[in-house]
PDB file of N, CA and C in Angstrom:
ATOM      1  N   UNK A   1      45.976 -63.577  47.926  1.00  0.00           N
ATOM      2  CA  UNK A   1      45.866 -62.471  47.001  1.00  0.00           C
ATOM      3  C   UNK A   1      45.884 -63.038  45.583  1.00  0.00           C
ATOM      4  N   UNK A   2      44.883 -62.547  44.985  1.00  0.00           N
ATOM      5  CA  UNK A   2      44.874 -63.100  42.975  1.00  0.00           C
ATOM      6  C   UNK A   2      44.994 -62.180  42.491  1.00  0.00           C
ATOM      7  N   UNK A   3      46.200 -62.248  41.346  1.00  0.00           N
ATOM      8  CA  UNK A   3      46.695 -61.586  40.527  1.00  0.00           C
ATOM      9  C   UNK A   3      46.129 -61.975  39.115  1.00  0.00           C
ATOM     10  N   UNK A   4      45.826 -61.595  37.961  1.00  0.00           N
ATOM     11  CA  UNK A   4      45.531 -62.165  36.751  1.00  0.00           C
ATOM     12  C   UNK A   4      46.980 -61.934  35.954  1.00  0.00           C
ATOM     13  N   UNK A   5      46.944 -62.840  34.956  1.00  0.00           N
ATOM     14  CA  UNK A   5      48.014 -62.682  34.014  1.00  0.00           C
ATOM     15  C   UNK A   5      47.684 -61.578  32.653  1.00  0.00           C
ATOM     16  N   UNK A   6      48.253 -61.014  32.192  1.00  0.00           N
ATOM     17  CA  UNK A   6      47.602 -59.770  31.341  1.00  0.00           C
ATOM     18  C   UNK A   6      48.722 -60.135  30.070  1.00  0.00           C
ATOM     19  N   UNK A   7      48.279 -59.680  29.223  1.00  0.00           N
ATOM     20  CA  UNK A   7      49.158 -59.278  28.010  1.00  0.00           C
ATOM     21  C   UNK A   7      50.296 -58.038  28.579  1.00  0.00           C
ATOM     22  N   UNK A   8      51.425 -58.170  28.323  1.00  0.00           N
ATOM     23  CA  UNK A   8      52.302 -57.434  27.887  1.00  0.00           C
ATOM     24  C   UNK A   8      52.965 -57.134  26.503  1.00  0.00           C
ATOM     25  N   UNK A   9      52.799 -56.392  25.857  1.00  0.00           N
ATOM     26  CA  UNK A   9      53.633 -56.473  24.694  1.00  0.00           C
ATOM     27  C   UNK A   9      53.447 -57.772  23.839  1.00  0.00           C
ATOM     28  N   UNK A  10      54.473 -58.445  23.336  1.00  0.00           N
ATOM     29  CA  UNK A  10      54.867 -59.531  23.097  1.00  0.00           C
ATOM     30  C   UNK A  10      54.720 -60.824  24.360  1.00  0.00           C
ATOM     31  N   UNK A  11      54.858 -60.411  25.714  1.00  0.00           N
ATOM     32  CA  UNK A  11      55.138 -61.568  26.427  1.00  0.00           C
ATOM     33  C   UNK A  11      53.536 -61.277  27.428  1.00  0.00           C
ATOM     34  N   UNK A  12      53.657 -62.039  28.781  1.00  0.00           N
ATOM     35  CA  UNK A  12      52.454 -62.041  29.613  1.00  0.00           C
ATOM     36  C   UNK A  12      53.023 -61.647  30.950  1.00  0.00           C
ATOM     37  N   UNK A  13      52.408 -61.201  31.723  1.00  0.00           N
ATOM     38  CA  UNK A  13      52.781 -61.397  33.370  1.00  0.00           C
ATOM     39  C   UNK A  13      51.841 -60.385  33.925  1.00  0.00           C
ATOM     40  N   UNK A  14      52.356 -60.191  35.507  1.00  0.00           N
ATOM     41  CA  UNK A  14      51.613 -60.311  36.004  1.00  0.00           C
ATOM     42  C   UNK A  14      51.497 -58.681  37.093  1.00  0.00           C
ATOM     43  N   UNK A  15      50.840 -57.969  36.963  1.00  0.00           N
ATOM     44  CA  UNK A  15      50.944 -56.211  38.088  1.00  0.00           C
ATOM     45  C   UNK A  15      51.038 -56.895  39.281  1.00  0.00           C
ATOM     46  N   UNK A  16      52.312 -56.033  40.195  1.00  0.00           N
ATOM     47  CA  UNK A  16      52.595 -56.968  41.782  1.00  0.00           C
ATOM     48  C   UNK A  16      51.705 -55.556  41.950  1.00  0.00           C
ATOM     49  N   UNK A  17      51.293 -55.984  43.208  1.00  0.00           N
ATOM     50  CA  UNK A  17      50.109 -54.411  43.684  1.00  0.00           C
ATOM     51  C   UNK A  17      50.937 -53.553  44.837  1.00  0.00           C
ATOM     52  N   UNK A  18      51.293 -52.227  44.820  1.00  0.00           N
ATOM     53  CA  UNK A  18      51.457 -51.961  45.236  1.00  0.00           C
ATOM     54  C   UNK A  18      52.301 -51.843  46.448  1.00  0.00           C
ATOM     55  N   UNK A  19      51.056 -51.830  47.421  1.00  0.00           N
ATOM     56  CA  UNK A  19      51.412 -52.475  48.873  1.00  0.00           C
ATOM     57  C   UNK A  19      52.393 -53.828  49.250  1.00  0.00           C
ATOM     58  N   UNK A  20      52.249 -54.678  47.730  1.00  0.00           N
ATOM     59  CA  UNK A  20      53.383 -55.806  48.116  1.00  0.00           C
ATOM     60  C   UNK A  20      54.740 -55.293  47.754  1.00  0.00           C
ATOM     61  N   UNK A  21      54.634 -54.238  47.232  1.00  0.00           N
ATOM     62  CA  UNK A  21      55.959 -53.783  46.255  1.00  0.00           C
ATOM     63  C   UNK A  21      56.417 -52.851  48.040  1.00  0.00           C
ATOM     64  N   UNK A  22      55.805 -51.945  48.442  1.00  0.00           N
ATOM     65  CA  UNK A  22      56.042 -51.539  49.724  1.00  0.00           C
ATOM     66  C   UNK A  22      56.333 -51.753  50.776  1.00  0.00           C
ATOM     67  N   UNK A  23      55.640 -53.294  50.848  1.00  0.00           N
ATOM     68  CA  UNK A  23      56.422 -54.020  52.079  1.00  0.00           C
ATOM     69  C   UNK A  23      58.040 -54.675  51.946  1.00  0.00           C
ATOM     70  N   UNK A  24      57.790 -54.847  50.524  1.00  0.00           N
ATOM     71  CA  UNK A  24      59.110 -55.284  50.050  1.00  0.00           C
ATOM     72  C   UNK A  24      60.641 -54.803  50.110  1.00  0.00           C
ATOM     73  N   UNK A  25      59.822 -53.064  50.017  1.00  0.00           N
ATOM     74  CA  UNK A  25      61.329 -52.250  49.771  1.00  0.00           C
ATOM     75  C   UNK A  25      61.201 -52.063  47.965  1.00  0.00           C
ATOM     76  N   UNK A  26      60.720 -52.558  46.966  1.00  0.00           N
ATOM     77  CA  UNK A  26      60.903 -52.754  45.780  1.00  0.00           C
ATOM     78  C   UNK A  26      60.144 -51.635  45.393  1.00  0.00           C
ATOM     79  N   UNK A  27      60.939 -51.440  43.854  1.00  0.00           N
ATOM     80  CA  UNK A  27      60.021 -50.112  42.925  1.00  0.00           C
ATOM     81  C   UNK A  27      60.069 -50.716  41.377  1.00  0.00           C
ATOM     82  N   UNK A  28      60.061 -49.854  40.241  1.00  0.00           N
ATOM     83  CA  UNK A  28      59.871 -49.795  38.808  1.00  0.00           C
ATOM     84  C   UNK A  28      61.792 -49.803  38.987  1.00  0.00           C
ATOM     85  N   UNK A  29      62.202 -50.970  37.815  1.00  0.00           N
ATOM     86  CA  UNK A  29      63.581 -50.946  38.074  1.00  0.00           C
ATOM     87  C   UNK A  29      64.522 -51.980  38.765  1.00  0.00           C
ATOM     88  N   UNK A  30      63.808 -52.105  39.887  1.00  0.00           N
ATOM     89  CA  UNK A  30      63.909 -53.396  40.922  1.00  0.00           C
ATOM     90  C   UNK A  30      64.040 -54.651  40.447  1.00  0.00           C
ATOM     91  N   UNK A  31      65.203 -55.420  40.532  1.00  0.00           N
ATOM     92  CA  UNK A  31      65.207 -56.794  39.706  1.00  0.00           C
ATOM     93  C   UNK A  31      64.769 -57.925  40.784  1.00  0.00           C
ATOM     94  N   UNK A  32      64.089 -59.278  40.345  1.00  0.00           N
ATOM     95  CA  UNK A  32      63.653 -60.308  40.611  1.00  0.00           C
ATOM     96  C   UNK A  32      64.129 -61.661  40.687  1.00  0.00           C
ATOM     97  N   UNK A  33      64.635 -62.002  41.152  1.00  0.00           N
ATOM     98  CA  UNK A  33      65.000 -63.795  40.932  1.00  0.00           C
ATOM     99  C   UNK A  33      63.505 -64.311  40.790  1.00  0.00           C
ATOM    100  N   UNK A  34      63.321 -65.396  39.597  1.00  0.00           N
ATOM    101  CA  UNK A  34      62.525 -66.231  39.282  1.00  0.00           C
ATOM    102  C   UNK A  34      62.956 -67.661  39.377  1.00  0.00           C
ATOM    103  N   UNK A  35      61.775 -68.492  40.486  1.00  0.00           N
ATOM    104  CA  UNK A  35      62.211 -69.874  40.251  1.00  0.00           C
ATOM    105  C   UNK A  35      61.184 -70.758  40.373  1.00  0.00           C
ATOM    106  N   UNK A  36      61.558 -71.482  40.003  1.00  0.00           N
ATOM    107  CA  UNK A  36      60.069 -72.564  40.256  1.00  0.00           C
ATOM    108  C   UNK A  36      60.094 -73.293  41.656  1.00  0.00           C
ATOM    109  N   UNK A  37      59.085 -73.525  42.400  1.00  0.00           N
ATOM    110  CA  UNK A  37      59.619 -74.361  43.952  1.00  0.00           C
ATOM    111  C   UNK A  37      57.996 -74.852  44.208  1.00  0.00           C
ATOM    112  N   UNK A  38      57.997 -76.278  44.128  1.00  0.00           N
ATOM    113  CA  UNK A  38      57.008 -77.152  44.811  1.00  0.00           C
ATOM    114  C   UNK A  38      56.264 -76.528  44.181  1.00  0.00           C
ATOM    115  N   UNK A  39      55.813 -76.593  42.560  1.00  0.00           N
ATOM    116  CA  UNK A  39      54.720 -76.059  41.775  1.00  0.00           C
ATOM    117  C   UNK A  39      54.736 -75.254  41.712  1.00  0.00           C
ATOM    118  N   UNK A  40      54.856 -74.195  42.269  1.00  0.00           N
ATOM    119  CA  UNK A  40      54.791 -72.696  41.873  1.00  0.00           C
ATOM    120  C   UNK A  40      56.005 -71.868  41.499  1.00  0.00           C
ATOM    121  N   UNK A  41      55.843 -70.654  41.470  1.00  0.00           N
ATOM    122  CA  UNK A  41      56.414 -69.665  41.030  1.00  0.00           C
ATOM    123  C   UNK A  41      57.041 -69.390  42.572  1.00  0.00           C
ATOM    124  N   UNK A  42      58.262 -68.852  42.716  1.00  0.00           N
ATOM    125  CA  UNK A  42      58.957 -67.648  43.860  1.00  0.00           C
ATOM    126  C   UNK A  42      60.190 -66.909  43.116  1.00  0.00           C
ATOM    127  N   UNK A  43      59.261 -65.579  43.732  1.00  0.00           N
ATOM    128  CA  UNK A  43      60.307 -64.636  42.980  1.00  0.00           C
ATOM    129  C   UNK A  43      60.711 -63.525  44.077  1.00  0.00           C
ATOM    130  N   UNK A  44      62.158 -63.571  44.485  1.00  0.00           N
ATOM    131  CA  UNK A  44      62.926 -63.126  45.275  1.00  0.00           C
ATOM    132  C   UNK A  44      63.535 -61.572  44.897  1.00  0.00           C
ATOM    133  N   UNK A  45      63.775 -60.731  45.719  1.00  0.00           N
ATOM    134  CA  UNK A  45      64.066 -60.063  45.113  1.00  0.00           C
ATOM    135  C   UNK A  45      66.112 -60.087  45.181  1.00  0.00           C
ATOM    136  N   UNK A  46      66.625 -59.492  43.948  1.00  0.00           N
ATOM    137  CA  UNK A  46      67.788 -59.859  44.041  1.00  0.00           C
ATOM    138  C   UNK A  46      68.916 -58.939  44.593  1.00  0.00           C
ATOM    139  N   UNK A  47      69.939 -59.140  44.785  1.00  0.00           N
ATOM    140  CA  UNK A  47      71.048 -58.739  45.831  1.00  0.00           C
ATOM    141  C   UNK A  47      71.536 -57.592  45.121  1.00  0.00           C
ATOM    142  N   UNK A  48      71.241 -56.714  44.953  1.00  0.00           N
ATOM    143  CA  UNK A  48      72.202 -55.782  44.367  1.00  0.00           C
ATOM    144  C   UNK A  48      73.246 -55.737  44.239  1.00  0.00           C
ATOM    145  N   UNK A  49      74.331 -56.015  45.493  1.00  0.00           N
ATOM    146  CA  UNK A  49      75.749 -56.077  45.171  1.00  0.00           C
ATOM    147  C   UNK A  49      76.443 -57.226  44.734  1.00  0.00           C
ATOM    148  N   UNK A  50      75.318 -58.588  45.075  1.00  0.00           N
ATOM    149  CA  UNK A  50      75.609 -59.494  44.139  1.00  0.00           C
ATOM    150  C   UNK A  50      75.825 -59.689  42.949  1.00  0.00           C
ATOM    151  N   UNK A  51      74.657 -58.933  42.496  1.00  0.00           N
ATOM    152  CA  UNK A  51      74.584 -58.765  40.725  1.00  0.00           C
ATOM    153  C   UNK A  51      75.377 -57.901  40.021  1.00  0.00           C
ATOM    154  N   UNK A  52      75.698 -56.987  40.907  1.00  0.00           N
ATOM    155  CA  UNK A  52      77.400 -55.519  40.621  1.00  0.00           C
ATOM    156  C   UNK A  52      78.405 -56.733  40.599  1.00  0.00           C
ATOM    157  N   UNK A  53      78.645 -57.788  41.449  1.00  0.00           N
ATOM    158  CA  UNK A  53      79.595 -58.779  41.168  1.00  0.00           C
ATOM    159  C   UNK A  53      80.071 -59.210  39.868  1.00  0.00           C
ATOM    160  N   UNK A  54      78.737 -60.053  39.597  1.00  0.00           N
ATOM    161  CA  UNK A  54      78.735 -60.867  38.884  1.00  0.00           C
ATOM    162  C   UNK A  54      79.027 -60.606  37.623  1.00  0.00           C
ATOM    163  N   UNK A  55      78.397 -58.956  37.251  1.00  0.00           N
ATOM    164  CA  UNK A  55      78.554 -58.470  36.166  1.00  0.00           C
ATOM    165  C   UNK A  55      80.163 -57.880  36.055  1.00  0.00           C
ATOM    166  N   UNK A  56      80.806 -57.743  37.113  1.00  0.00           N
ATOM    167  CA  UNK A  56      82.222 -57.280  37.054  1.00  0.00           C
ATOM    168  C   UNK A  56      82.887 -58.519  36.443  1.00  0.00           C
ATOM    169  N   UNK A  57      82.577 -59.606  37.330  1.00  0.00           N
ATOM    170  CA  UNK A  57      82.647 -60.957  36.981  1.00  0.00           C
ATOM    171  C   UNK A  57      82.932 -61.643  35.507  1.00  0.00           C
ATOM    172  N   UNK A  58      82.025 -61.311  35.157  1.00  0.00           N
ATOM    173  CA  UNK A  58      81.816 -61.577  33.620  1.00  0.00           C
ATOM    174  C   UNK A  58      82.703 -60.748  32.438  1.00  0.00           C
ATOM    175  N   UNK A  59      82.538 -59.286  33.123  1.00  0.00           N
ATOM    176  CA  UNK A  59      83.568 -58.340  31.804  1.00  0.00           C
ATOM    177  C   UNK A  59      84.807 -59.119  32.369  1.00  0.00           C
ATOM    178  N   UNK A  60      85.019 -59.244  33.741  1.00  0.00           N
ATOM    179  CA  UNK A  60      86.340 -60.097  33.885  1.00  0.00           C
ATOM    180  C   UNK A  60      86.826 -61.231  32.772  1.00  0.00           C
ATOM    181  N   UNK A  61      85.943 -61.976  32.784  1.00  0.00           N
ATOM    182  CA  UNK A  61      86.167 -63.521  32.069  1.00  0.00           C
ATOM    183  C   UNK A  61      86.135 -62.952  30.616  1.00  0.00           C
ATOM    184  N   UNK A  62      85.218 -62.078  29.890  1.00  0.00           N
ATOM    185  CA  UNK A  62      85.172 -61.690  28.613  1.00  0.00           C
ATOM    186  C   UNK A  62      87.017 -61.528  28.526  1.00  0.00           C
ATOM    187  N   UNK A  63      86.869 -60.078  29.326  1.00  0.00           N
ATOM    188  CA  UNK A  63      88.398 -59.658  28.735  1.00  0.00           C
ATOM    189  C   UNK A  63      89.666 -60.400  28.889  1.00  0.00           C
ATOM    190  N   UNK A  64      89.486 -61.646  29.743  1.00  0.00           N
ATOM    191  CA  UNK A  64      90.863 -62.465  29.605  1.00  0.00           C
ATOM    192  C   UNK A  64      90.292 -63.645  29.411  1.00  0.00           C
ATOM    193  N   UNK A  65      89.483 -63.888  28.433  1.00  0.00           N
ATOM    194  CA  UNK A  65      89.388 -65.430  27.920  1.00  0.00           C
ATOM    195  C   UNK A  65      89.977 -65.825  27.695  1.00  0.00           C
ATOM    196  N   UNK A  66      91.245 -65.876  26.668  1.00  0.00           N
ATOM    197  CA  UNK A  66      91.922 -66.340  26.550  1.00  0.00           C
ATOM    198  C   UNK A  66      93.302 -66.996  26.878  1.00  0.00           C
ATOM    199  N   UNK A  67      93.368 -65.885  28.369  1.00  0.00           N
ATOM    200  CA  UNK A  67      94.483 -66.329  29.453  1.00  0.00           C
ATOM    201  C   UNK A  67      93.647 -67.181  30.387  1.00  0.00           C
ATOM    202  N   UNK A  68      92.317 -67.119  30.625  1.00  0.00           N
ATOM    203  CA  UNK A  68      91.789 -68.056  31.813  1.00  0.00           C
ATOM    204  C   UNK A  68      91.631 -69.470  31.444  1.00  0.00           C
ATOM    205  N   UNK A  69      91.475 -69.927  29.711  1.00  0.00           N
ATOM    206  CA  UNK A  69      91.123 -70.821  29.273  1.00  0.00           C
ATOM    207  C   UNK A  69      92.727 -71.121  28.779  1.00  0.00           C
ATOM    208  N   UNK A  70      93.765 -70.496  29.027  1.00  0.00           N
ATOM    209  CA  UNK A  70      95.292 -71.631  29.201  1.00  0.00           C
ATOM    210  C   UNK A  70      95.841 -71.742  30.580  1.00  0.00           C
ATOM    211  N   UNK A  71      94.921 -70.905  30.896  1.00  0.00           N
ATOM    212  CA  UNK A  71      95.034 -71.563  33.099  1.00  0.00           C
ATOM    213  C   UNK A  71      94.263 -72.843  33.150  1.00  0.00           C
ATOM    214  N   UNK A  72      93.192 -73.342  32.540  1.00  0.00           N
ATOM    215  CA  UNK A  72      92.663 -74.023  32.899  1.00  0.00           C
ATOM    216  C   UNK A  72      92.983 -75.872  32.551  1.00  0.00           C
ATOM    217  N   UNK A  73      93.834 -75.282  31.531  1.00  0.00           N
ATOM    218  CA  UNK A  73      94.372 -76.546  30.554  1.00  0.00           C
ATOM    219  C   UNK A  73      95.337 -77.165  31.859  1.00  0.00           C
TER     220      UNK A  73
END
């Protein structure tokens, strides 16, 4: 399947068609892992409750920086 690269806005990429978005499970909204592998592009789609983690994760570390970084000493 060939996709062309198009202008967006400011940046470039690329319309997934449809039917790949359908087999996928994916919609408008739907986030992507991007990586590079053996020349090309693979883009995964990502874990939802992973990424609810991670982001808990993070306000975690924001709001006690300063106690996690004298745990660490």
């Amino acid at each position: 399947m060939n996709v062309t690269i198009r202008k967006i806005g400011n940046s470039e990429g690329v319309i997934i068609p449809k039917e790949v978005l359908d087999q996928l499970g994916l919609g408008a909204g739907d986030t992507l892992e991007l990586s590079l592998k053996d020349g090309g592009l693979l883009m995964q789609p990502t874990d939802a409750d992973f990424a609810r983690q991670i982001e808990h994760a993070q306000r975690f570390m924001d709001q006690y920086k300063v106690a996690l970084k004298k745990l660490a000493e």
